[in-house]
N, C-alpha and C. Protein backbone atom coordinates (compact mmCIF):
# COMPACT_ATOMS: atom_id res chain seq x y z
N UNK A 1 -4.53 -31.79 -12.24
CA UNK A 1 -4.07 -31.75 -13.61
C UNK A 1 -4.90 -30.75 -14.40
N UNK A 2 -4.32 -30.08 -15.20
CA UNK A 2 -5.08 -28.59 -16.24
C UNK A 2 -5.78 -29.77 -17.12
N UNK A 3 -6.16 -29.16 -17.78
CA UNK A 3 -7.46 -29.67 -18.82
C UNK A 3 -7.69 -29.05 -19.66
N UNK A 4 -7.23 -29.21 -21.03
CA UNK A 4 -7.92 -27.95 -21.71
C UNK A 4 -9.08 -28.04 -22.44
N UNK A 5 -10.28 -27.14 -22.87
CA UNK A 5 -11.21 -27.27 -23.03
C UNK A 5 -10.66 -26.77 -24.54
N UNK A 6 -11.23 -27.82 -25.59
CA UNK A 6 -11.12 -27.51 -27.17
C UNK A 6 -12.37 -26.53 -27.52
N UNK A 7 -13.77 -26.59 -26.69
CA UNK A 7 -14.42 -25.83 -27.05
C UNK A 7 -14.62 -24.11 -27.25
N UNK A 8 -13.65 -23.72 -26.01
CA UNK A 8 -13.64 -22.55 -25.83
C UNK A 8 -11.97 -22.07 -25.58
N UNK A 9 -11.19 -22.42 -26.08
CA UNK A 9 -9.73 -22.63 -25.76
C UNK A 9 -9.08 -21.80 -24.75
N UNK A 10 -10.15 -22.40 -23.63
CA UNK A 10 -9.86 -21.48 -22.32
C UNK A 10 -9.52 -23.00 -21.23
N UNK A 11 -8.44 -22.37 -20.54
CA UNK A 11 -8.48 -23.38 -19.46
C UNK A 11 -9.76 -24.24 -18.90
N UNK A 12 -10.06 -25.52 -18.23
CA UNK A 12 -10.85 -25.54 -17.32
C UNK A 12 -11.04 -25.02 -16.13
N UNK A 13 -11.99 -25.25 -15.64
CA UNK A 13 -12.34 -25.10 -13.98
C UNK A 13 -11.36 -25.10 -13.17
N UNK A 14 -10.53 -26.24 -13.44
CA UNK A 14 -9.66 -26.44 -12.05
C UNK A 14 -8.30 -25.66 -12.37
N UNK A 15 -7.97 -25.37 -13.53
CA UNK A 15 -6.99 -24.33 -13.33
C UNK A 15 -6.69 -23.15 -12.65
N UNK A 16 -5.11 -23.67 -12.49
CA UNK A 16 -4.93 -22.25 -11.18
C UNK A 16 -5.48 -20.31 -11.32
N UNK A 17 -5.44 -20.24 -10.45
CA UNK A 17 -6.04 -19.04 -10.48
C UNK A 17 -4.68 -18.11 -10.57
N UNK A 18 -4.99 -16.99 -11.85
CA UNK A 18 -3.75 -15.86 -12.49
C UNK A 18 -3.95 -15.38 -10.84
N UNK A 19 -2.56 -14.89 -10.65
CA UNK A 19 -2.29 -13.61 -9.43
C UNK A 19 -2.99 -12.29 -10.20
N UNK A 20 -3.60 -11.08 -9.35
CA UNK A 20 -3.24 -9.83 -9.72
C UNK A 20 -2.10 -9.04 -9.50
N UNK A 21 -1.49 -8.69 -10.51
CA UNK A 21 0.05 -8.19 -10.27
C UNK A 21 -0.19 -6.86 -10.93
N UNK A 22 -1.59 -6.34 -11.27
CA UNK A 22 -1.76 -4.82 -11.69
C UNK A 22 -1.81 -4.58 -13.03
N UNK A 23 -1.57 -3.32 -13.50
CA UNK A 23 -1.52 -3.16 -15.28
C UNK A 23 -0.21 -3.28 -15.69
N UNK A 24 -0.59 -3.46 -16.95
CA UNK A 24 0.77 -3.79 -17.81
C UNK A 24 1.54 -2.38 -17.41
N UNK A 25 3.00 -2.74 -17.65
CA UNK A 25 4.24 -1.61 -17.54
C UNK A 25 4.75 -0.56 -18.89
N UNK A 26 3.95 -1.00 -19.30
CA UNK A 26 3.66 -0.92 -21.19
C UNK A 26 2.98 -0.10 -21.56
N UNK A 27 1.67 -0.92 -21.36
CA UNK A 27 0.64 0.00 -22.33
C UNK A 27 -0.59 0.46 -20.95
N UNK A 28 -0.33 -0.02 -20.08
CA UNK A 28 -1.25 -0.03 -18.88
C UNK A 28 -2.60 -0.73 -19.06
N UNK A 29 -2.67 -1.96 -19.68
CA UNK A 29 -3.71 -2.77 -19.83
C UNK A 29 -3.68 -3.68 -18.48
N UNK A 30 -4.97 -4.38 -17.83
CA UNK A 30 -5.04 -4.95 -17.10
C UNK A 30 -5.17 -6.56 -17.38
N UNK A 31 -5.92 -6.49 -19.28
CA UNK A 31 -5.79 -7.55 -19.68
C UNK A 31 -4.57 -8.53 -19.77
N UNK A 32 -4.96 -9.30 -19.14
CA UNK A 32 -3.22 -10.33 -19.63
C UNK A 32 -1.72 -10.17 -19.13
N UNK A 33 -2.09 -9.47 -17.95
CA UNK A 33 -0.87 -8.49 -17.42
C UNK A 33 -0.41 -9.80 -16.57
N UNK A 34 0.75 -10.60 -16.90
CA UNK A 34 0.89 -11.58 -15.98
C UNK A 34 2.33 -12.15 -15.90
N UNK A 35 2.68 -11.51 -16.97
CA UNK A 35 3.89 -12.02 -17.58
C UNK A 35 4.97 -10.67 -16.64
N UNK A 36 5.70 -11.56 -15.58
CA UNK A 36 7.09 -10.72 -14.95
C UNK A 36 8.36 -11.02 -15.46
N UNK A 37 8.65 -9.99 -16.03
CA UNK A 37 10.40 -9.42 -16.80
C UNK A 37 11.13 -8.75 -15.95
N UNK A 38 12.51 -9.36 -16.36
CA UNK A 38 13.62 -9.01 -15.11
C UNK A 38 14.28 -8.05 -16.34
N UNK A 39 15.18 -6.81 -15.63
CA UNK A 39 15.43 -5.59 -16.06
C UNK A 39 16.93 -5.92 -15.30
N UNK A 40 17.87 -5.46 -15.97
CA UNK A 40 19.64 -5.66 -15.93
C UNK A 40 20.02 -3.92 -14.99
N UNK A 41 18.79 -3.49 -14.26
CA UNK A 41 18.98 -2.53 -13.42
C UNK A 41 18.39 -2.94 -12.14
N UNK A 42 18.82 -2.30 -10.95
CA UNK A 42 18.79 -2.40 -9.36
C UNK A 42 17.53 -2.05 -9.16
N UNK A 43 16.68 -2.75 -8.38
CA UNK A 43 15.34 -2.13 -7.87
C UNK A 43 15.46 -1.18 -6.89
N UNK A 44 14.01 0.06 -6.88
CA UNK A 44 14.17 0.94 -5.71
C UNK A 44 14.38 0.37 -4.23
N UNK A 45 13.87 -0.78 -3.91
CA UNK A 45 13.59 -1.31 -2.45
C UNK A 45 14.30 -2.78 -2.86
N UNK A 46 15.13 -2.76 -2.08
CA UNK A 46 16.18 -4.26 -1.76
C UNK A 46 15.02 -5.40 -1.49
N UNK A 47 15.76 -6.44 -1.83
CA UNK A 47 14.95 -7.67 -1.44
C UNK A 47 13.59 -7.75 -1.98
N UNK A 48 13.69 -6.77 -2.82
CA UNK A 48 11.88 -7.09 -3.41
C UNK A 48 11.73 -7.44 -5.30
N UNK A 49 13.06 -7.61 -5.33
CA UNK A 49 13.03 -7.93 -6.92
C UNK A 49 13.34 -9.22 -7.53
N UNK A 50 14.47 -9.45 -8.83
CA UNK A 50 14.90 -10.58 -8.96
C UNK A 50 15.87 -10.96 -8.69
N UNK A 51 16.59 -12.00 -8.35
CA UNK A 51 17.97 -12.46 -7.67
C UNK A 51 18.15 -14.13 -8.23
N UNK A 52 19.26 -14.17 -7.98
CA UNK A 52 20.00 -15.45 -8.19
C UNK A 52 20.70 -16.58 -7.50
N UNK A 53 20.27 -17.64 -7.58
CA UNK A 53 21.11 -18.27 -6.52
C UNK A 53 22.56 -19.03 -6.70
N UNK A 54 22.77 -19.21 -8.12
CA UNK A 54 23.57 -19.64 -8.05
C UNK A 54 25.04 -18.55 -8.61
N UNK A 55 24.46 -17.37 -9.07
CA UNK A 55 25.45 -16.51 -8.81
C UNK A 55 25.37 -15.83 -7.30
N UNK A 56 24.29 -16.07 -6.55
CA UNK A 56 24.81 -15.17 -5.14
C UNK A 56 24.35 -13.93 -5.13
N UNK A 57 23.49 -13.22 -6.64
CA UNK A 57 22.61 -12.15 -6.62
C UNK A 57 21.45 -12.10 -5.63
N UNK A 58 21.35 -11.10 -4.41
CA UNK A 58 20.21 -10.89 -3.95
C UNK A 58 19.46 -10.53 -4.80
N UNK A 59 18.21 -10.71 -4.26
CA UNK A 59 16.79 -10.46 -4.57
C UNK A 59 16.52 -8.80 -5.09
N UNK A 60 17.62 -8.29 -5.56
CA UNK A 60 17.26 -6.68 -5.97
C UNK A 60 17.69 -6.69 -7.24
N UNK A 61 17.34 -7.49 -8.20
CA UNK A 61 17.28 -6.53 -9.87
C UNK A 61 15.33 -6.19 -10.06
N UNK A 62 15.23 -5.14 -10.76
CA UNK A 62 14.10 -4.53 -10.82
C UNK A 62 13.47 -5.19 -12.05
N UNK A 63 11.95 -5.52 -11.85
CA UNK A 63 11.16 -5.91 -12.86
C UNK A 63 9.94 -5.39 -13.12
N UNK A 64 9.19 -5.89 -14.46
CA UNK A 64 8.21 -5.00 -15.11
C UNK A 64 7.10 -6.07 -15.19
N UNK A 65 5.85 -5.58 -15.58
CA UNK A 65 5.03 -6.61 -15.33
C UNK A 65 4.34 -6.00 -17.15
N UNK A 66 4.75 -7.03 -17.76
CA UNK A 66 3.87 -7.18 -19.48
C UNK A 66 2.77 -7.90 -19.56
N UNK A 67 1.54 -7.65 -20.53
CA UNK A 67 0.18 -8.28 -20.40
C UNK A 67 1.02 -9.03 -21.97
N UNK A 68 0.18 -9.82 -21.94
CA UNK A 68 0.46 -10.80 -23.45
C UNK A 68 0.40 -10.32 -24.61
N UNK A 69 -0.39 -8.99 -25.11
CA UNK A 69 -0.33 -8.37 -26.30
C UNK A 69 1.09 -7.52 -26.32
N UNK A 70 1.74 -7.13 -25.46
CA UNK A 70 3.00 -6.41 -25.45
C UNK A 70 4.08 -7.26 -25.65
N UNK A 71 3.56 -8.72 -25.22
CA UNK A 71 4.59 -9.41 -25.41
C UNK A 71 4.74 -9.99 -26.78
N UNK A 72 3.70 -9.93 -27.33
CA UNK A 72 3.56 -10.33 -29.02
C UNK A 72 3.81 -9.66 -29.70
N UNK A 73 3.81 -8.14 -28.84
CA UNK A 73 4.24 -7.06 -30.22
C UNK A 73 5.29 -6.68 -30.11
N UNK A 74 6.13 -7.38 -28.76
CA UNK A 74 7.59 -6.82 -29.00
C UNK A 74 7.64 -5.33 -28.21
N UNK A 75 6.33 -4.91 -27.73
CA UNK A 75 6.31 -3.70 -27.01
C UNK A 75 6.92 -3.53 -25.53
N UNK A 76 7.34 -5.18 -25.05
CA UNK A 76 7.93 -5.34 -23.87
C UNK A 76 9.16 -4.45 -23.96
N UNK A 77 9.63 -4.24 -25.05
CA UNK A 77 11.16 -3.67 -24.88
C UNK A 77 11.45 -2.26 -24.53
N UNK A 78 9.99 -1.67 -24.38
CA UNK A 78 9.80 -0.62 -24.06
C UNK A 78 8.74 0.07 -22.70
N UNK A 79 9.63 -0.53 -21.45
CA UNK A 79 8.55 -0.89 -20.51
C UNK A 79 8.59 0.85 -19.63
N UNK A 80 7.38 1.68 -19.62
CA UNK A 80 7.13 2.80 -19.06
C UNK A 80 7.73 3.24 -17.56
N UNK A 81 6.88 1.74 -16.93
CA UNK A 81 7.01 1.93 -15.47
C UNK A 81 7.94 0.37 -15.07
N UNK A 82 8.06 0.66 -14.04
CA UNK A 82 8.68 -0.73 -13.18
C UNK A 82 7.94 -0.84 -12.09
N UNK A 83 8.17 -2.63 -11.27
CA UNK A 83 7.18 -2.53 -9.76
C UNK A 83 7.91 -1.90 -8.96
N UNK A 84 7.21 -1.45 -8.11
CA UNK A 84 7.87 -0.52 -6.90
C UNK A 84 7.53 -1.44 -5.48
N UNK A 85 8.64 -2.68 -5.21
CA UNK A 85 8.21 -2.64 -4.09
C UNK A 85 7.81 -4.55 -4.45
N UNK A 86 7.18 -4.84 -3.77
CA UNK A 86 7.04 -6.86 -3.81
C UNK A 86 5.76 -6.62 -5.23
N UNK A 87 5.72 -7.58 -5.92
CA UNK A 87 5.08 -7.63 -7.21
C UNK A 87 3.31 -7.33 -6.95
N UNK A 88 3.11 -8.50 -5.63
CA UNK A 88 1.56 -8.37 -5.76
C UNK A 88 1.29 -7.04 -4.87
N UNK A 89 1.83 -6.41 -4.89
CA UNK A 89 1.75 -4.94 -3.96
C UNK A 89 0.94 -4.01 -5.36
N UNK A 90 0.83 -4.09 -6.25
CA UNK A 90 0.59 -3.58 -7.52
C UNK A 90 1.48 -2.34 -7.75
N UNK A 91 2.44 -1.99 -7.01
CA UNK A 91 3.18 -0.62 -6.83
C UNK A 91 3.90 -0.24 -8.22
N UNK A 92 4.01 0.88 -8.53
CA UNK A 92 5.03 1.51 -9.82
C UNK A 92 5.46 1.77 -9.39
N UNK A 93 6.75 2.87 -10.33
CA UNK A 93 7.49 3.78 -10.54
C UNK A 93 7.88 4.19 -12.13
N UNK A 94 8.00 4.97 -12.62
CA UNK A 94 8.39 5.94 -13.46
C UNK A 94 10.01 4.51 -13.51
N UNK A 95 10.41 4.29 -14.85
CA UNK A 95 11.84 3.34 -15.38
C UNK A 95 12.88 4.66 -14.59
N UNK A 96 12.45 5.64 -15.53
CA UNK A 96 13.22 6.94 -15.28
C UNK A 96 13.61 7.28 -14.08
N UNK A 97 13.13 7.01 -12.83
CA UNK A 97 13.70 6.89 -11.41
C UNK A 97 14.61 6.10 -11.25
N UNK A 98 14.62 4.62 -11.38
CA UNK A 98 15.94 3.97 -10.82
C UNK A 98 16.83 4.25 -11.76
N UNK A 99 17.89 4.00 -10.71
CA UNK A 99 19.32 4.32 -11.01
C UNK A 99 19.78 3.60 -12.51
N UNK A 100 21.15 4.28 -12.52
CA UNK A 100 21.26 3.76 -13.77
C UNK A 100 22.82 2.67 -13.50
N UNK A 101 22.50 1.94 -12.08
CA UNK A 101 23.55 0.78 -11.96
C UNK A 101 23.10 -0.33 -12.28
N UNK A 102 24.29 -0.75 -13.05
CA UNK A 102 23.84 -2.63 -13.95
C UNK A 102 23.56 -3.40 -12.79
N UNK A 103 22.36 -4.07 -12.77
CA UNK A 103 22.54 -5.23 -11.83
C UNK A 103 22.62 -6.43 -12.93
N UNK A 104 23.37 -7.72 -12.92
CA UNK A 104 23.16 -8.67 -13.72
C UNK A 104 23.88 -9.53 -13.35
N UNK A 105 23.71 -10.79 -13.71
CA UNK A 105 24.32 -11.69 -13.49
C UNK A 105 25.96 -12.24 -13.05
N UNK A 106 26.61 -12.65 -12.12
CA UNK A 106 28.10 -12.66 -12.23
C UNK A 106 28.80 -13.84 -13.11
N UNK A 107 29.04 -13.01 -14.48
CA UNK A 107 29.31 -14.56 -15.02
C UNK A 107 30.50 -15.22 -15.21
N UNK A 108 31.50 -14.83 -14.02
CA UNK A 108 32.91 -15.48 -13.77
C UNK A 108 32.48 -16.95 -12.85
N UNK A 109 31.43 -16.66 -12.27
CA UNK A 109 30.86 -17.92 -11.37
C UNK A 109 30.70 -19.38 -12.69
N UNK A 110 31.55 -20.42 -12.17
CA UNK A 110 30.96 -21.68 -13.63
C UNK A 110 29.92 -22.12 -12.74
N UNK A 111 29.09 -22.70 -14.19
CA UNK A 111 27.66 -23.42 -14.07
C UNK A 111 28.07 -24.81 -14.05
């Protein structure tokens, strides 16, 4: 069970340990970079992105990795780079490389 400490409003001890998933896609901060956003475009490498199961989307829409100040400032909406490749790989790419085909949701499928 987490714990939070009122003194220092930092997790305790036994909280899980953040992944490294690299610098922000943003601003290239390493601080706080933890937060993964799915992008309504196709990743470079199949099977290494986001997908769906109950529409039947493989694992290829492309995502960005935001630190928490980008996400407060709304700077997420303007993400530089994308991951290139499985998340904890720390890999980029330039947005400006992938294609410009919609990947998104199929929403004739009912929930």
């Amino acid at each position: 069970m987490l714990e939070f400490d009122d003194d220092d409003d930092s997790y305790a001890t036994d909280a899980p340990e953040q992944p490294d998933l690299g610098p922000c896609c943003c601003c290239g901060s390493s601080v706080g970079a933890r937060n993964i956003v799915m992008l309504s475009k196709r990743a470079s490498i199949p099977g290494t992105g986001w997908g769906c199961l109950i529409c039947g989307l493989p694992a290829d829409g492309a995502v960005y990795i935001a630190c928490d100040a980008c996400l407060e400032t709304h700077s997420w909406r303007l993400p530089v780079e994308v991951v290139k490749g499985d998340a904890s790989s720390k890999g980029r790419q330039l947005i400006s490389e992938l294609s410009d085909e919609r990947f998104d949701h199929d929403l004739s499928i009912p929930h």
